[in-house]
C-alpha atoms as a PDB file:
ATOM      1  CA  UNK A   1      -2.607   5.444  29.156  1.00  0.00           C
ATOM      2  CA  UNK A   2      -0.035   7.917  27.795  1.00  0.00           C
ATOM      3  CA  UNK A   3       0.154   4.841  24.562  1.00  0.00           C
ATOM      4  CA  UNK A   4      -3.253   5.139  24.151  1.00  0.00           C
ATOM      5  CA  UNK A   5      -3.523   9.488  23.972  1.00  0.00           C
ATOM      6  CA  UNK A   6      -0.489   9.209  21.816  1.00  0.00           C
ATOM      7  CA  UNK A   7      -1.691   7.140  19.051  1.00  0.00           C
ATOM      8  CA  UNK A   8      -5.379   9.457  19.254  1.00  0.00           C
ATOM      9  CA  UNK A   9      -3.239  12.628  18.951  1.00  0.00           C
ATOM     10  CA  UNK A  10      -0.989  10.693  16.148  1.00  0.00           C
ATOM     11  CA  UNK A  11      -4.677   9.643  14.100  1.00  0.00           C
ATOM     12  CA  UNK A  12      -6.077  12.811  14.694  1.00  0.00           C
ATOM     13  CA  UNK A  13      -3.005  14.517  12.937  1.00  0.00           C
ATOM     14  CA  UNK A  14      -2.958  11.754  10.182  1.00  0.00           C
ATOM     15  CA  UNK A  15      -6.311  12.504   9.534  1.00  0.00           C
ATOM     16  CA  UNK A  16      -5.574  16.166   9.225  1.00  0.00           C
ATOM     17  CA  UNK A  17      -2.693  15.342   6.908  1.00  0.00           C
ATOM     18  CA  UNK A  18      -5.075  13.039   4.456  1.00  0.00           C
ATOM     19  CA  UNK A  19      -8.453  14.674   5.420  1.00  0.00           C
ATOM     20  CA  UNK A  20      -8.712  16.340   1.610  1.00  0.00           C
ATOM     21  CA  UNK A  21      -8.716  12.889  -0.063  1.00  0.00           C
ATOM     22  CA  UNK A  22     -10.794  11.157   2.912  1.00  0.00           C
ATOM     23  CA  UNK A  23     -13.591  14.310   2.883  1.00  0.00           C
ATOM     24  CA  UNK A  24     -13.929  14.275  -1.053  1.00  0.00           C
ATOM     25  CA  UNK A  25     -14.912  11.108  -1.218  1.00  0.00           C
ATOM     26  CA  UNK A  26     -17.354  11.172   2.253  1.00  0.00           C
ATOM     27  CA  UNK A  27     -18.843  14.417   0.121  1.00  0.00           C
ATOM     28  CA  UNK A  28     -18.965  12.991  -3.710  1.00  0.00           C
ATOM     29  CA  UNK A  29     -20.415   9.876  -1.604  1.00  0.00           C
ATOM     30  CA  UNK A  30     -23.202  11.734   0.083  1.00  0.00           C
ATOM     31  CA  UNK A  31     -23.974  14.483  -2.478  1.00  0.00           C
ATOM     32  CA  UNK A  32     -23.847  11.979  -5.379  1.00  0.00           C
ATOM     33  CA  UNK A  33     -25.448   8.952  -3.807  1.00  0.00           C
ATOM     34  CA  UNK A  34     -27.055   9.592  -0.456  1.00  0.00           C
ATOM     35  CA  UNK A  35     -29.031  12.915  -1.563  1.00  0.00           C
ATOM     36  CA  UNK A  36     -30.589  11.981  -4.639  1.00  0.00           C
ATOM     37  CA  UNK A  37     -31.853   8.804  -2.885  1.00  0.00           C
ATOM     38  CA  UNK A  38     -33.320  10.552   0.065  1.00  0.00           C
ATOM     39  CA  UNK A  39     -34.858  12.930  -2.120  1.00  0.00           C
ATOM     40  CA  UNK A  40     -36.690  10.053  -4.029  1.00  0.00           C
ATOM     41  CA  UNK A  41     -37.419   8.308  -0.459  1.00  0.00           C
ATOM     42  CA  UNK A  42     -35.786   4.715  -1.771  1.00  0.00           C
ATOM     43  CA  UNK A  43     -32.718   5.367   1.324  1.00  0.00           C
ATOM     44  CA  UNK A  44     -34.432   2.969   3.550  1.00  0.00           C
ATOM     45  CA  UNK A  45     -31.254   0.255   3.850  1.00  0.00           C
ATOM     46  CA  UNK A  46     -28.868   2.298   1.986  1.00  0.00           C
ATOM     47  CA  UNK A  47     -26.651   3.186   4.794  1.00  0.00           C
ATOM     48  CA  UNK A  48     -24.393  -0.304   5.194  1.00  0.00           C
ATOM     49  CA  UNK A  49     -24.244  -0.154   1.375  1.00  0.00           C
ATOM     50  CA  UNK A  50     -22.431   3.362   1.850  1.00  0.00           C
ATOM     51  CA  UNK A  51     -20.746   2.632   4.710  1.00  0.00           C
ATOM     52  CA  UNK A  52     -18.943  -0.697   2.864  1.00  0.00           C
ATOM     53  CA  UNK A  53     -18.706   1.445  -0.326  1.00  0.00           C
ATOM     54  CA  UNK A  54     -16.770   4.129   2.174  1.00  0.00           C
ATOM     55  CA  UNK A  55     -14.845   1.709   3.535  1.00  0.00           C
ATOM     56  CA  UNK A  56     -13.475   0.178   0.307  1.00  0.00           C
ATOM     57  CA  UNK A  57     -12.298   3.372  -1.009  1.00  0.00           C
ATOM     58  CA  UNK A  58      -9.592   3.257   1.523  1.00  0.00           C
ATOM     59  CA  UNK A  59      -6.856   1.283  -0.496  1.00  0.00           C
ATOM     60  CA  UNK A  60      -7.073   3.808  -3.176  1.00  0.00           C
ATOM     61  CA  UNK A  61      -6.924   6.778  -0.810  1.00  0.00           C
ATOM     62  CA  UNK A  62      -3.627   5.124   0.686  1.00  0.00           C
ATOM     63  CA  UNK A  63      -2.619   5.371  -2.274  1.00  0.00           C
ATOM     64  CA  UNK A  64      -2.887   8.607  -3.178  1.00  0.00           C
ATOM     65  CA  UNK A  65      -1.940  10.087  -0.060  1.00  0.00           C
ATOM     66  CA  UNK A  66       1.167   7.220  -0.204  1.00  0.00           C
ATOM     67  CA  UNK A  67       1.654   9.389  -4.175  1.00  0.00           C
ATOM     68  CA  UNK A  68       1.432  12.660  -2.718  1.00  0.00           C
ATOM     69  CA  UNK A  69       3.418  12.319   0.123  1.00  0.00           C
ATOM     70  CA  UNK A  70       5.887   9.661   0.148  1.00  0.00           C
ATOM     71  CA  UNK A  71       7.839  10.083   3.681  1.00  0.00           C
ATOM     72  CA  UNK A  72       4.758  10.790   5.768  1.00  0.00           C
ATOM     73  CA  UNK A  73       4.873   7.964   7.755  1.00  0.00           C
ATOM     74  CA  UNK A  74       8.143   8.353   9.488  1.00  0.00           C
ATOM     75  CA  UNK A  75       7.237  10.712  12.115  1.00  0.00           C
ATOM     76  CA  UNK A  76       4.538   7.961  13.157  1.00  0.00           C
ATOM     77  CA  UNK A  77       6.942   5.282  13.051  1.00  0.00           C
ATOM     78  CA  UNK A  78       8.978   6.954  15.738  1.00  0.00           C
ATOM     79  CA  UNK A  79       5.968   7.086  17.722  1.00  0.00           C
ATOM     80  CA  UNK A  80       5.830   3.444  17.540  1.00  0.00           C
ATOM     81  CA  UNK A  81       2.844   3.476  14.832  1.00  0.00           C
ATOM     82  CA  UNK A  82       2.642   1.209  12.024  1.00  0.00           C
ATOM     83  CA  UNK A  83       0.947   2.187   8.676  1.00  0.00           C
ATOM     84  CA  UNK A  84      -1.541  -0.493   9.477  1.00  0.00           C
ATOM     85  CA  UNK A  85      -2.376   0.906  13.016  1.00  0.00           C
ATOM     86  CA  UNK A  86      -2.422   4.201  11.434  1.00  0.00           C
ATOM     87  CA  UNK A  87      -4.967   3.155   8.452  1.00  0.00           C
ATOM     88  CA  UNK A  88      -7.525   0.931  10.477  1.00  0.00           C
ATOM     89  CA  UNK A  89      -7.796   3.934  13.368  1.00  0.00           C
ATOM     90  CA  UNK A  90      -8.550   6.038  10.315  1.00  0.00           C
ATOM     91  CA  UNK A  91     -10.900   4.080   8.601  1.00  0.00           C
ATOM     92  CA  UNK A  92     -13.019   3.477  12.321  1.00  0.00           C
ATOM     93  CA  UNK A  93     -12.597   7.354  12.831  1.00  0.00           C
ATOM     94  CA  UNK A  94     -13.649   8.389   9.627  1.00  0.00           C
ATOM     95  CA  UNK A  95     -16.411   5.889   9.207  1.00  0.00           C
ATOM     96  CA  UNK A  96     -18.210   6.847  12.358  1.00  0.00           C
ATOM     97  CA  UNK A  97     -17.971  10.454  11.503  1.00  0.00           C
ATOM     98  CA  UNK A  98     -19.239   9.352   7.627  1.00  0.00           C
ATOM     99  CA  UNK A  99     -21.841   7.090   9.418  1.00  0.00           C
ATOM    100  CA  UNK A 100     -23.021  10.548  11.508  1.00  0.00           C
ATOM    101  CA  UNK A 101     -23.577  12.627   9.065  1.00  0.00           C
ATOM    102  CA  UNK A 102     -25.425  10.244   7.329  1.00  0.00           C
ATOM    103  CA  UNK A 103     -27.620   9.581   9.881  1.00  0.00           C
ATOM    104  CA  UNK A 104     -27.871  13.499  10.245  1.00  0.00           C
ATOM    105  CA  UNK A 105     -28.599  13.954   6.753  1.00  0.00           C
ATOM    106  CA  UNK A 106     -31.144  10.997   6.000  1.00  0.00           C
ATOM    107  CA  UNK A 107     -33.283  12.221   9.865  1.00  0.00           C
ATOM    108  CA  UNK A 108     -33.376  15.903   8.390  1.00  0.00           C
ATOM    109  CA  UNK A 109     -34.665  14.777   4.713  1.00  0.00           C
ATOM    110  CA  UNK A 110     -36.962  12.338   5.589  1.00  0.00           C
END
């Protein structure tokens, strides 16, 4: 149990850490994407087209992040997290949240 609160606390602060690259592209995604097809009311299956378009933006956010910040990861390594742990608990965090707002913003627009 005290594995399992460690790695959420160690995601959560990852995500903090990385949240500016992760956010702009959740917002240029939605804004520049989602709205205008709402707007037009052609988002009927749009959503798993996002969410897969989301999700493949994660290499190059790894990278940038990886760019910006070169020794970020060994704090979570001696927590006993790998960079692959620390990615994929990302990506499901950060798609669920993406996910919710898009489901937030397509029930108030349509």
């Amino acid at each position: 149990m005290i594995r399992v609160v460690t790695q959420m606390r160690a995601v959560l602060l990852f995500y903090r850490s990385v949240a500016p690259f992760v956010l702009g592209v959740s917002a240029l995604l939605l804004g520049f994407v989602l709205l205008p097809l709402l707007l037009e009311g052609k988002a009927g299956g749009s959503l798993p087209t996002l969410l897969l378009v989301k999700v493949l933006t994660y290499p190059v956010v790894c990278y940038l992040a990886e760019q910006m910040r070169p020794d970020q990861y060994w704090f979570f390594f001696n927590l006993g997290l790998t960079r692959r742990r620390l990615w994929t608990s990302l990506a499901a965090l950060d798609s669920l949240l993406f996910l919710g707002v898009a489901v937030l913003l397509k029930s108030l627009l349509a």
